[in-house]
Protein backbone atom coordinates (compact mmCIF):
# COMPACT_ATOMS: atom_id res chain seq x y z
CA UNK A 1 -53.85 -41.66 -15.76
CA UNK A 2 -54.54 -38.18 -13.96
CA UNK A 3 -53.40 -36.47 -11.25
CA UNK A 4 -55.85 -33.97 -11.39
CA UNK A 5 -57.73 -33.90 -8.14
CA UNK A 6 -60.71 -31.41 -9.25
CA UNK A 7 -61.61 -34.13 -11.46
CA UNK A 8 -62.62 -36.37 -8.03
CA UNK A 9 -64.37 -35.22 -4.90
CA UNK A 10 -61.52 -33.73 -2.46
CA UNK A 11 -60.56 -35.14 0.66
CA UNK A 12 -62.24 -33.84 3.41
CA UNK A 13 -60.45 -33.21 7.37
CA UNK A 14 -62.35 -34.44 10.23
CA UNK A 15 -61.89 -32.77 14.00
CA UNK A 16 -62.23 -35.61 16.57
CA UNK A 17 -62.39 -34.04 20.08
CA UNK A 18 -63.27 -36.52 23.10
CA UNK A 19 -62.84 -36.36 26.95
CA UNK A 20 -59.93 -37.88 29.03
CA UNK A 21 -61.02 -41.52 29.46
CA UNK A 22 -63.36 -41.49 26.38
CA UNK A 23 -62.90 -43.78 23.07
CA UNK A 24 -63.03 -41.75 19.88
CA UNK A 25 -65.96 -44.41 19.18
CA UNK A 26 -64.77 -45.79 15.84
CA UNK A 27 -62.31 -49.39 14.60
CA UNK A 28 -59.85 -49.22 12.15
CA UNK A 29 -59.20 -52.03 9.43
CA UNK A 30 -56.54 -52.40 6.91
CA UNK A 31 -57.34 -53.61 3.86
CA UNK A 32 -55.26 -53.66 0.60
CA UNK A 33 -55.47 -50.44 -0.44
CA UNK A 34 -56.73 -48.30 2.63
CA UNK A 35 -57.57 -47.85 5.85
CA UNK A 36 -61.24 -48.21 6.73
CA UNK A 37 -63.34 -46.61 9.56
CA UNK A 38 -66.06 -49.29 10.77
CA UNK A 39 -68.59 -49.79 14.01
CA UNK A 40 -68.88 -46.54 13.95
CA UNK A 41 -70.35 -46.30 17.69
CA UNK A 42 -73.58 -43.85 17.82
CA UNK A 43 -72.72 -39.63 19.27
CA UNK A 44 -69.82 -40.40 19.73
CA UNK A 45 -67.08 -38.17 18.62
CA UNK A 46 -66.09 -39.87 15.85
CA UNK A 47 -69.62 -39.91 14.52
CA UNK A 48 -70.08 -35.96 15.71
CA UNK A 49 -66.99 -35.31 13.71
CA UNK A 50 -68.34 -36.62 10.62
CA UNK A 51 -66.64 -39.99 10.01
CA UNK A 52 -69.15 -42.43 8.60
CA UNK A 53 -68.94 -46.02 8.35
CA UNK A 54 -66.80 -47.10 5.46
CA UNK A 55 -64.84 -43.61 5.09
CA UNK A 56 -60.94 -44.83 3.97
CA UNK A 57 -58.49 -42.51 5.45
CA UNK A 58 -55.81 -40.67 4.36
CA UNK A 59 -53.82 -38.76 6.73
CA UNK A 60 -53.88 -38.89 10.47
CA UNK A 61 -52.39 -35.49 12.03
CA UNK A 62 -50.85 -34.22 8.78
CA UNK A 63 -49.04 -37.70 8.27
CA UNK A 64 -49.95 -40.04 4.94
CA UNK A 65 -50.91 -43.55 6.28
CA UNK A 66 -52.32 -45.36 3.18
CA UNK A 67 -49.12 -47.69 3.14
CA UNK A 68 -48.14 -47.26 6.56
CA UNK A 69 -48.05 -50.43 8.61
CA UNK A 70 -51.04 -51.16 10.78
CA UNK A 71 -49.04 -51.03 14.38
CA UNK A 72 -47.49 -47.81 12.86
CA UNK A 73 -50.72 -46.62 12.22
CA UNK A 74 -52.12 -47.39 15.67
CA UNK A 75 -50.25 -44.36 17.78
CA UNK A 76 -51.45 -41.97 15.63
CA UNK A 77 -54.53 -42.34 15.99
CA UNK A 78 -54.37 -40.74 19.67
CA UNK A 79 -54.59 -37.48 17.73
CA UNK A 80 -57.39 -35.73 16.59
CA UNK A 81 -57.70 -35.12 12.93
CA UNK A 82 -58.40 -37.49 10.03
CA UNK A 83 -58.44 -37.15 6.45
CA UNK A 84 -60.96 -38.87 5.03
CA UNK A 85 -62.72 -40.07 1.67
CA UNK A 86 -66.23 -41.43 1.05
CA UNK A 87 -65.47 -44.92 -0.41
CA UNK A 88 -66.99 -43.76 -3.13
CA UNK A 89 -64.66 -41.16 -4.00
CA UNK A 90 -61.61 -43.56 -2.93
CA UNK A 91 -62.50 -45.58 -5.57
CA UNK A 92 -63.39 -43.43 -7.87
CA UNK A 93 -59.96 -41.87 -7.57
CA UNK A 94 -57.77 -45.39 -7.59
CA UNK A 95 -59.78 -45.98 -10.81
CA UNK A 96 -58.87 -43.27 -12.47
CA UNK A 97 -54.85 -43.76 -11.38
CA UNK A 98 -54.62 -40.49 -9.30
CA UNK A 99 -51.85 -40.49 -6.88
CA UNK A 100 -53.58 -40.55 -3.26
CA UNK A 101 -50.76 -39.24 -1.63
CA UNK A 102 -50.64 -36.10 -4.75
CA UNK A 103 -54.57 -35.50 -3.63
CA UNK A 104 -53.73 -34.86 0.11
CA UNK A 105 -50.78 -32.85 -0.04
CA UNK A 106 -53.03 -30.46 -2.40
CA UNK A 107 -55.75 -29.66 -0.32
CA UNK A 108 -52.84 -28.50 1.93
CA UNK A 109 -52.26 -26.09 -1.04
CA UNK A 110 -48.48 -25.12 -1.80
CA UNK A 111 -45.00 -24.16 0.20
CA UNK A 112 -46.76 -25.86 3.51
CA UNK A 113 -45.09 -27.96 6.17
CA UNK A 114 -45.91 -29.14 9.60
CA UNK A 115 -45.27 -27.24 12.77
CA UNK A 116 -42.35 -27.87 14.75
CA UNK A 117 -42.20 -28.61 18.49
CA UNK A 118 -38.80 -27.33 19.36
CA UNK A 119 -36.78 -27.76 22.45
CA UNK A 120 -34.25 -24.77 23.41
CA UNK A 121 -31.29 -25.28 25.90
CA UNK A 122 -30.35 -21.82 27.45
CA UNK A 123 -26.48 -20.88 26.75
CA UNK A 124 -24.69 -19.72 29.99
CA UNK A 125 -23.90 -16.49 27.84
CA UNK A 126 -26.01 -16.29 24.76
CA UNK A 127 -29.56 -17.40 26.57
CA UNK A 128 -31.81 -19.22 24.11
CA UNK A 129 -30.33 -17.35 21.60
CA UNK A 130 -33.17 -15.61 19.87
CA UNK A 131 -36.01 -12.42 20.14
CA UNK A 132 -39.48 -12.20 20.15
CA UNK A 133 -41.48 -9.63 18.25
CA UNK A 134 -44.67 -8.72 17.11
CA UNK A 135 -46.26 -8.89 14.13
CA UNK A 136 -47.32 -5.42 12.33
CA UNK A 137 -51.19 -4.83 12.43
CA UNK A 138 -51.62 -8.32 13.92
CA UNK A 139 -52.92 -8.76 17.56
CA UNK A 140 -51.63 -10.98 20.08
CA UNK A 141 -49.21 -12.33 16.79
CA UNK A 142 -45.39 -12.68 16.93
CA UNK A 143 -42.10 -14.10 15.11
CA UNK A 144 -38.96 -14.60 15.97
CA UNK A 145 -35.07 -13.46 15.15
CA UNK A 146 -32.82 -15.76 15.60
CA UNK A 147 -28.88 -15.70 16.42
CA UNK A 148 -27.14 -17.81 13.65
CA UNK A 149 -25.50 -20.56 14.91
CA UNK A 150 -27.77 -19.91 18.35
CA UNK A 151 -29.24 -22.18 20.54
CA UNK A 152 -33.26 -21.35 19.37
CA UNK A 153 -31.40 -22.38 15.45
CA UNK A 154 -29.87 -25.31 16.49
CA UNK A 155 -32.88 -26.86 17.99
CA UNK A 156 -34.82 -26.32 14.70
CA UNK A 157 -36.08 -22.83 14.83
CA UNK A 158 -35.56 -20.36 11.42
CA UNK A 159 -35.17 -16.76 11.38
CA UNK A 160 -38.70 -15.61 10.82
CA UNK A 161 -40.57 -17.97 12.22
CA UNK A 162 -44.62 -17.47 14.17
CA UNK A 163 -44.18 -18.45 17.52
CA UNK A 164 -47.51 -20.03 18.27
CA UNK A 165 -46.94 -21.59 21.66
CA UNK A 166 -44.35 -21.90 24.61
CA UNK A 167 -44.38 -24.59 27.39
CA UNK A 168 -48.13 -25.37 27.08
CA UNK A 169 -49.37 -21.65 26.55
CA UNK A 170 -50.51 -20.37 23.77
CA UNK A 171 -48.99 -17.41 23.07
CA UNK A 172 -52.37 -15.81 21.14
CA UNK A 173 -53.69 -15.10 24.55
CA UNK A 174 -50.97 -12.95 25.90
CA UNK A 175 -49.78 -9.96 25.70
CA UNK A 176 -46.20 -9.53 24.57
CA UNK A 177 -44.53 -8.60 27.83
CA UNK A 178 -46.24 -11.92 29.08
CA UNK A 179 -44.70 -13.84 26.08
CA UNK A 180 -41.55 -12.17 27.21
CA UNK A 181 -41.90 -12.96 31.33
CA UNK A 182 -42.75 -16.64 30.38
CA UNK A 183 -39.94 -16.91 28.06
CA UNK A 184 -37.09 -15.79 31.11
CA UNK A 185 -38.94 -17.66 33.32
CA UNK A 186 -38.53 -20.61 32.27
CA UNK A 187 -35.18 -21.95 34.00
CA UNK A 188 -32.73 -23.72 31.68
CA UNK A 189 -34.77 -24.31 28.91
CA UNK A 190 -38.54 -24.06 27.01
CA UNK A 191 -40.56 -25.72 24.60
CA UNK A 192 -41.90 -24.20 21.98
CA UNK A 193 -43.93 -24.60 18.94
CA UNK A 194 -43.19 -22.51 15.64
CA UNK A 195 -44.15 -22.10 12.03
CA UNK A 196 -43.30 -20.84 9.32
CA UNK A 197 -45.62 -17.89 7.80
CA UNK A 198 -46.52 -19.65 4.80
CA UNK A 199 -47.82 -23.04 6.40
CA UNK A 200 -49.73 -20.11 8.72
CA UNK A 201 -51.56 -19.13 6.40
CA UNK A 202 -52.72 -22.74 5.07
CA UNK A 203 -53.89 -23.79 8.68
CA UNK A 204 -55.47 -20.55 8.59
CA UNK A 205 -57.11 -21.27 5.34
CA UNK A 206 -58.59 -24.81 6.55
CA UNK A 207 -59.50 -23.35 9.63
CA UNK A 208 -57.62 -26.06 11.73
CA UNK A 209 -55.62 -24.76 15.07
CA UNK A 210 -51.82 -25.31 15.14
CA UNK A 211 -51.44 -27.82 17.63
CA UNK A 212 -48.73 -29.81 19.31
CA UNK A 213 -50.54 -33.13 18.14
CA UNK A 214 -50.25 -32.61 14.48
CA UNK A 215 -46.18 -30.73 14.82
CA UNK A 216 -42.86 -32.66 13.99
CA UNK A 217 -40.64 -33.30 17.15
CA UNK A 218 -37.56 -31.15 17.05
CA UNK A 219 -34.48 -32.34 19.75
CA UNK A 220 -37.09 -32.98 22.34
CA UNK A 221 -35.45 -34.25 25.27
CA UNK A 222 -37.22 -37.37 26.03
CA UNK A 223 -39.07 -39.67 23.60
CA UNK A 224 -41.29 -42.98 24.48
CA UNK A 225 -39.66 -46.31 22.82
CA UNK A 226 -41.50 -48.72 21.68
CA UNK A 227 -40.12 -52.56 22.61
CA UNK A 228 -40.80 -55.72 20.70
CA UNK A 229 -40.70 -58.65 22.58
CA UNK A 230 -40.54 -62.02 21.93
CA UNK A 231 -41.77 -64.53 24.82
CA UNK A 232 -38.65 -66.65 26.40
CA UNK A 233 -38.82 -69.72 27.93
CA UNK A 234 -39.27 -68.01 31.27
CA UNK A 235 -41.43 -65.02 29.69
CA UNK A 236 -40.63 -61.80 28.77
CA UNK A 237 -38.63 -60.98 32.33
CA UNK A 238 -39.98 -58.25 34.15
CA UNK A 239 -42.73 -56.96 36.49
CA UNK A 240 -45.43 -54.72 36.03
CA UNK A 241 -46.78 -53.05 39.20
CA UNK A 242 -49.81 -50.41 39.18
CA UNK A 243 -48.94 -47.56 41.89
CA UNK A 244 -50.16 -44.78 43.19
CA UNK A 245 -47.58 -41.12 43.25
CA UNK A 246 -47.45 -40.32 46.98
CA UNK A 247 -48.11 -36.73 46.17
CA UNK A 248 -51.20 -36.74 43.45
CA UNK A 249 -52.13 -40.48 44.26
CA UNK A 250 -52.88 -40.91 40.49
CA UNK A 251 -52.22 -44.93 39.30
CA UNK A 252 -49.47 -45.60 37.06
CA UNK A 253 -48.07 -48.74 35.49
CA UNK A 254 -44.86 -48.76 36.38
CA UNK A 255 -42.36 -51.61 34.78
CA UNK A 256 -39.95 -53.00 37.16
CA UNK A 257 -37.26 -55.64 38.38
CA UNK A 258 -35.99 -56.75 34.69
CA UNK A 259 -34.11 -59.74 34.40
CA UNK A 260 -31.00 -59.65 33.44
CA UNK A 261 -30.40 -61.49 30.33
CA UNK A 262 -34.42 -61.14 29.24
CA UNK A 263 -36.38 -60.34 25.97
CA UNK A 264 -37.22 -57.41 28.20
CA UNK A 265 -33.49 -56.77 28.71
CA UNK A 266 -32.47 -56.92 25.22
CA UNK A 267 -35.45 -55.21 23.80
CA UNK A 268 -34.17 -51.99 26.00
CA UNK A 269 -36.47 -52.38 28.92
CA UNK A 270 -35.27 -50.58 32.09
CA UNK A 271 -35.95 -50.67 35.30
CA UNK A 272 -38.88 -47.81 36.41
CA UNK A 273 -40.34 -47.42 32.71
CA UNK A 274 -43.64 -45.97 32.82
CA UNK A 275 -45.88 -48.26 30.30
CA UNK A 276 -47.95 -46.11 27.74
CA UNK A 277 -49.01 -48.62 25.22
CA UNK A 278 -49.45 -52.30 24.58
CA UNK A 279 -49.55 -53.21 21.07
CA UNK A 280 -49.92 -49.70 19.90
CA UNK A 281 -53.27 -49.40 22.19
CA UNK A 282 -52.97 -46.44 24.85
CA UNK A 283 -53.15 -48.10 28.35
CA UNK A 284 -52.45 -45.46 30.87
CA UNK A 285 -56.16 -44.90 31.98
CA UNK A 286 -56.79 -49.11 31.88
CA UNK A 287 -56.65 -51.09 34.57
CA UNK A 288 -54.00 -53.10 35.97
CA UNK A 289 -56.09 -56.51 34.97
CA UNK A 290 -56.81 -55.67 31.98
CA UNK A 291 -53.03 -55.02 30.85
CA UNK A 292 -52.37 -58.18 32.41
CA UNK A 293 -55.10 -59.51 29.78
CA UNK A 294 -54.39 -57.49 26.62
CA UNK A 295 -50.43 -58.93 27.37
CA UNK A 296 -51.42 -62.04 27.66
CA UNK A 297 -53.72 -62.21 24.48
CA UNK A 298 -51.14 -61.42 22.38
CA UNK A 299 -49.49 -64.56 22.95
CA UNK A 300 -45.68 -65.26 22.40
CA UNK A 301 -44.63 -61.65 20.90
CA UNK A 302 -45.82 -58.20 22.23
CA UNK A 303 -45.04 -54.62 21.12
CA UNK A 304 -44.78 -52.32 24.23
CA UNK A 305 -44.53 -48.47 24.32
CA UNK A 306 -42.65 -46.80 27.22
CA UNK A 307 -40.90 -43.64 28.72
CA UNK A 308 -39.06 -42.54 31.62
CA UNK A 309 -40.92 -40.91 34.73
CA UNK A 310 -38.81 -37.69 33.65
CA UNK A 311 -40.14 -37.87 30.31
CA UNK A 312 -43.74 -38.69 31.16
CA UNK A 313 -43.53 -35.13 33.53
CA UNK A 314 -42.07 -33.75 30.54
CA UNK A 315 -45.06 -34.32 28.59
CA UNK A 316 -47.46 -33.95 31.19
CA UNK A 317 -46.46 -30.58 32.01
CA UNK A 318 -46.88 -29.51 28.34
CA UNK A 319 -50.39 -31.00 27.96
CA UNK A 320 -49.64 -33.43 25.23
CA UNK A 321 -49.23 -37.12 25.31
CA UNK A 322 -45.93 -39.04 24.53
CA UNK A 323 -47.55 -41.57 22.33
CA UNK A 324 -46.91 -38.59 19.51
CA UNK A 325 -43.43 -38.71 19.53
CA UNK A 326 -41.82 -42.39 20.14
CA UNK A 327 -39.07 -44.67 18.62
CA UNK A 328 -38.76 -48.25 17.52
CA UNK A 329 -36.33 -50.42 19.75
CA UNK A 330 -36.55 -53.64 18.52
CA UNK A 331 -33.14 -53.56 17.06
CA UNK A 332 -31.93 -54.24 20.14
CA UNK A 333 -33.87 -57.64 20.97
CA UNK A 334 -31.45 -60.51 21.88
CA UNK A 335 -32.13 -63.36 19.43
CA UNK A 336 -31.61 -66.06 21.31
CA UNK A 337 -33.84 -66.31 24.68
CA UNK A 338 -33.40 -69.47 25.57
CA UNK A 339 -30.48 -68.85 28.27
CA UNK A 340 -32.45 -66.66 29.92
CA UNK A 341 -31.84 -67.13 33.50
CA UNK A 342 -34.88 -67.95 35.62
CA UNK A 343 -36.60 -66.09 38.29
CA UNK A 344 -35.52 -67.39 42.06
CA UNK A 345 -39.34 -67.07 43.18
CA UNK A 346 -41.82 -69.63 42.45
CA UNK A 347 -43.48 -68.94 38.87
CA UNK A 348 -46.60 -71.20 38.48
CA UNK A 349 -47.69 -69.25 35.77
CA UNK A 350 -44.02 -69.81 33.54
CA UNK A 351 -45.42 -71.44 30.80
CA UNK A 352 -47.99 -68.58 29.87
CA UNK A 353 -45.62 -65.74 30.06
CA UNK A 354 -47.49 -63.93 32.09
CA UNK A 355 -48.73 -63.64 35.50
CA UNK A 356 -52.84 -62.79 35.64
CA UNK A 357 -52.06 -62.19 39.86
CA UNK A 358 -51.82 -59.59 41.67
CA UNK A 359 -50.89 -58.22 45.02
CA UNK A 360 -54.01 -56.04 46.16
CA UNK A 361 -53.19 -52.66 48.22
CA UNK A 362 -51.21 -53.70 51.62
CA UNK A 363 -52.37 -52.45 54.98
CA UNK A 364 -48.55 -51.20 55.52
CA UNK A 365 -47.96 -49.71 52.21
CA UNK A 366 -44.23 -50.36 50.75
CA UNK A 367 -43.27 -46.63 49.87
CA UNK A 368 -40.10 -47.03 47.10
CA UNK A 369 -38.17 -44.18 46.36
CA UNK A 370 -36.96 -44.04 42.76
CA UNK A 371 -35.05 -40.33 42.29
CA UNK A 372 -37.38 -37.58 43.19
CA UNK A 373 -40.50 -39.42 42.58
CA UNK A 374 -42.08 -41.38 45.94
CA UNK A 375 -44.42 -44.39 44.79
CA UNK A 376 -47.00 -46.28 47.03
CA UNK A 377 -46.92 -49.81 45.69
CA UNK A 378 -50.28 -51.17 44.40
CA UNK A 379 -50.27 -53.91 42.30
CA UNK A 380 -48.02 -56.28 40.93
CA UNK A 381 -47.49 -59.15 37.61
CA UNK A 382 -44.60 -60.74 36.70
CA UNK A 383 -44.48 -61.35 33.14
């Protein structure tokens, strides 16, 4: 056996880049040993990244997947970069014994680690607690000091660190007293994304951007959850209405009136969840119908990823997507279902655990206020 990865081609990274609404254009299949890219759909962007039919993959956003579960692999695949083999040279290299996960991490090269996305409550006295400064000879580059014991340390920040982007910006197109103006102005707290000099310099040397989408999550303060259900007797106990935000009229599917003593209950379900995923799929730009189908198609069990409204502004206001950075609830699914209380309203539909109906827009819309958000009410399916 070898480790020796210059005796095998090397793995190479793939930039996928796609518009809002678009499919990356490729499937993936597990099979015993990798993951495979097939129907490769023609210009699309998997295809104009340079995925080919049959490529196994290695890493998607930094993160080794070869034994990774397939719903764990699903999320990650909202990101954009892929490391990829020819099946050639996958099997080439399992032939030969080398360790898969040995050939990734070295065409990172050594001392590298992921970015970190960092979230810094403000001190009443000792502010975020760190400074910004420039880097010597380096345009538009900066680090930053930290206070030991600070806020900016404990939220996962080291002394040294290249501050690469704050709240959405990044910081290589300002100027420093910019940095410094969008750093106080801020309110209570920022997010920001650091690294540390070393990893720099091996994104540098691969020529791929540091990037919220491929960064570790570091006391953010809202993460999605993902809840796995398993059908009761009366369904999984909730309803799922598409509505509209008063003030930007975009649609969201919004999770509502959970029943007390439900699989959606127990699985940690509340009560004005904004859905993100079914299954692992992203669902946000779907249709209200076609949730109702991909829920229903699943039959008696269904994985479904969620956040708070808060935490979907959160996200939205730094440009990335939630999906990223999510935990596993399913530890807290009831066992037993079968006590479930029923609905008091009529449910034709019971024994399918899921209603395909729904309530089309009203001529007097029902306006519900849930904290600061205002939603018009659009659609609705009890499940």
């Amino acid at each position: 056996m070898t480790d020796d990865p210059g005796e095998i081609v090397v793995p190479r990274l793939c930039h996928l880049k796609r518009s809002e609404g678009q499919s990356f254009g490729f499937h993936l299949c597990k099979y015993s040993q990798a993951f495979e890219i097939t129907d490769l759909d023609p210009w699309s962007p998997a295809e104009h990244s340079g995925l080919k039919d049959g490529d196994r993959v290695l890493e998607v956003n930094e993160e080794y997947v070869v034994n990774m579960d397939f719903n764990r692999v699903k999320p990650h695949i909202s990101g954009h970069r892929i490391l990829q083999m020819s099946p050639f040279s996958f099997f080439q290299a399992v032939s030969i014994g080398v360790d898969l996960k040995f050939l990734a991490e070295a065409t990172k090269g050594d001392h590298w680690s992921r970015p970190r996305l960092c979230h810094i409550q403000k001190h009443p006295k000792h502010g975020l607690g760190m400074t910004v400064v420039s880097v010597d000879g380096q345009k538009n580059q900066y680090m930053v000091r930290t206070v030991i014991d600070g806020p900016a340390e404990k939220a996962g920040i080291f002394n040294g660190d290249r501050l690469i982007w704050i709240n959405g910006l990044m910081v290589s197109t300002l100027r420093y007293s910019a940095v410094i103006k969008t750093l106080k102005k801020r309110g209570d707290s920022v997010t920001v994304l650091v690294i540390d000099s070393d990893s720099e310099s091996c994104y540098i040397r691969r020529k791929m951007p540091i990037m919220p989408v491929v960064a570790q999550s570091c006391s953010l303060p809202h993460s999605a959850k993902t809840m796995n259900l398993v059908k009761g007797s009366d369904g999984y106990g909730f309803l799922l209405r598409q509505e509209k935000l008063a003030c930007t009229q975009q649609k969201v599917h919004v999770l509502r009136e959970v029943d007390m003593g439900s699989p959606a209950e127990g699985a940690g379900m509340e009560d004005g969840d904004l859905l993100l995923a079914v299954n692992g799929e992203p669902i946000e730009s779907m249709e209200h119908e076609d949730i109702v189908r991909k829920i229903r198609q699943s039959g008696d069990k269904v994985s479904l990823t969620a956040i708070s409204i808060p935490g979907r502004d959160f996200y939205r206001e730094l440009g990335i997507s939630p999906l990223l950075f999510h935990e596993d609830c399913s530890h807290r699914c009831i066992n037993n279902w079968e006590e479930a209380p029923l609905r008091k309203q009529d449910r034709k539909e019971a024994d399918s655990g899921f209603h395909s109906g729904y309530v089309p827009e009203l001529p007097e819309t029902v306006r519900i206020q849930v904290g600061p958000q205002c939603f018009t009410e659009v659609r609705q399916s009890a499940v």
